[in-house]
C-alpha atoms as a PDB file:
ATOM      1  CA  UNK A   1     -13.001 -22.929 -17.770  1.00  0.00           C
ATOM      2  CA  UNK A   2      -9.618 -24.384 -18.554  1.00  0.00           C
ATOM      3  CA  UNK A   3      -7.350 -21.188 -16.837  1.00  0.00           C
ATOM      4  CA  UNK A   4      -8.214 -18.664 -14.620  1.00  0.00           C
ATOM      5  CA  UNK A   5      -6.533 -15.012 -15.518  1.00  0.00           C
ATOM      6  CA  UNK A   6      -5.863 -13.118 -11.961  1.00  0.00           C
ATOM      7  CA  UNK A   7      -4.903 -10.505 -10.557  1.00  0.00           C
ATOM      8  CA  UNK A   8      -1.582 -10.624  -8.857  1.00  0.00           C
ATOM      9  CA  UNK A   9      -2.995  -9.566  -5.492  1.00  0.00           C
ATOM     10  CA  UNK A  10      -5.566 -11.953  -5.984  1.00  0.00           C
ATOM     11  CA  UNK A  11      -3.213 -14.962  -5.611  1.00  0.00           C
ATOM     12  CA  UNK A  12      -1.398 -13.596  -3.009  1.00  0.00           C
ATOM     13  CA  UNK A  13      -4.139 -13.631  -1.039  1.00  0.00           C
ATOM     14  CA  UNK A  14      -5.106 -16.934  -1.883  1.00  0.00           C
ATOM     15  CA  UNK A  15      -1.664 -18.648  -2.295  1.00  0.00           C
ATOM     16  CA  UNK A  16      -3.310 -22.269  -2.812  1.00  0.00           C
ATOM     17  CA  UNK A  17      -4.510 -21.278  -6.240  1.00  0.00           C
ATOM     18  CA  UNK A  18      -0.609 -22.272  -6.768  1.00  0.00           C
ATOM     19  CA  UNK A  19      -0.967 -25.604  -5.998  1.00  0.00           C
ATOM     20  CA  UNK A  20      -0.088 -27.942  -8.944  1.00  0.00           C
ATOM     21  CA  UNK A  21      -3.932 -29.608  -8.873  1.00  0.00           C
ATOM     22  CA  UNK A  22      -5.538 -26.228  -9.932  1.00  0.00           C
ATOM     23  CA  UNK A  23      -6.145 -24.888 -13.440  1.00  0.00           C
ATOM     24  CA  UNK A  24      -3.384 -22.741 -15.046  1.00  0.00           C
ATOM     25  CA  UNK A  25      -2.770 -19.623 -13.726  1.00  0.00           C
ATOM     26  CA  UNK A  26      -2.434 -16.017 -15.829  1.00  0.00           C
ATOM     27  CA  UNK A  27      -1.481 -12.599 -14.006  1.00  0.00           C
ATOM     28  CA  UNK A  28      -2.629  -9.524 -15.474  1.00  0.00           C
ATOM     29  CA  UNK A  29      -0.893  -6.014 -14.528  1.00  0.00           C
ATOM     30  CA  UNK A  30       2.132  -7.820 -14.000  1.00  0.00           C
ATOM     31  CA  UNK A  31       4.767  -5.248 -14.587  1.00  0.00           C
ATOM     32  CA  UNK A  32       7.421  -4.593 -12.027  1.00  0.00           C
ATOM     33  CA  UNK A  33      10.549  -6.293 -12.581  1.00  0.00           C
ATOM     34  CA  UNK A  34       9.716  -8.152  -8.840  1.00  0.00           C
ATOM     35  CA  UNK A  35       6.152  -9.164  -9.951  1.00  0.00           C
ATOM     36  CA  UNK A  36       7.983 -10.290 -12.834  1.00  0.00           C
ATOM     37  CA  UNK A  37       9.924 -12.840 -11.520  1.00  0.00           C
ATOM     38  CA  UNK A  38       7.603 -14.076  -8.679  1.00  0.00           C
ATOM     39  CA  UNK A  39       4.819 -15.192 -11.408  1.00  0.00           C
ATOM     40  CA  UNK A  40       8.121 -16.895 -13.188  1.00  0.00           C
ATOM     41  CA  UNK A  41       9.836 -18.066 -10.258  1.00  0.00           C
ATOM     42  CA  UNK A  42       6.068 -20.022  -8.891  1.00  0.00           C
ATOM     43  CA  UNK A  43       5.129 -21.213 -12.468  1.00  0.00           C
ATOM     44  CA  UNK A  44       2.690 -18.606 -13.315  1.00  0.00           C
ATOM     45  CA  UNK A  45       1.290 -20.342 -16.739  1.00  0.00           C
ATOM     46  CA  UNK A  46       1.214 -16.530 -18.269  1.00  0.00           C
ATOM     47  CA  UNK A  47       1.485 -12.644 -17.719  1.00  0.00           C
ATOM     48  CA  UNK A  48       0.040  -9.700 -19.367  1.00  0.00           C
ATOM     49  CA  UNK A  49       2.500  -6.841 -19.222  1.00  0.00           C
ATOM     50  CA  UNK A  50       3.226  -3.741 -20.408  1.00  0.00           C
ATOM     51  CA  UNK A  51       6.752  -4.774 -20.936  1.00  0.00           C
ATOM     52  CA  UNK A  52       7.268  -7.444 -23.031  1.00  0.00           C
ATOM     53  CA  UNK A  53      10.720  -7.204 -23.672  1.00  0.00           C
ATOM     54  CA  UNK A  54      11.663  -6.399 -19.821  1.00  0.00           C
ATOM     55  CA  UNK A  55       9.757  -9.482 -19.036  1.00  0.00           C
ATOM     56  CA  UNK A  56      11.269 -11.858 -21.611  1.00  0.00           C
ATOM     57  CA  UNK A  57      14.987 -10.916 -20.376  1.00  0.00           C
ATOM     58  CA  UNK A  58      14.290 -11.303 -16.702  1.00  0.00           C
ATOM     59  CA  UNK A  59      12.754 -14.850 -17.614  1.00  0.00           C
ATOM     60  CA  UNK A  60      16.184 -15.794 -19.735  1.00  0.00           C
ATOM     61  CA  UNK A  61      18.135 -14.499 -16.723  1.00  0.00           C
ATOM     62  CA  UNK A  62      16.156 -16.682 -14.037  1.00  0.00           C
END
């Protein structure tokens, strides 16, 4: 496996799935504007939202 795709309550849990050593990291049901930008603001590799748009102008704004 070259990525793991998580849950976001999955790496809360287990923060040191973060660190930079690990595989990249892709959040699923990741669609409140503050889920949003925690997955952008620690690196998150990728998200799978509902809101594609919403997500791309929070990113720009960051």
């Amino acid at each position: 496996m070259s990525s793991l795709h998580l849950k976001k309550k999955y790496v809360l849990k287990y923060p040191e799935l973060l660190a930079p050593d690990h595989r990249p990291i892709r959040l699923w049901g990741i669609d409140s504007e503050t889920d949003m930008r925690y997955a952008f603001q620690h690196n998150i590799a990728g998200i799978f939202t509902d809101f594609p748009e919403k997500a791309r102008h929070i990113r720009q704004h960051l």
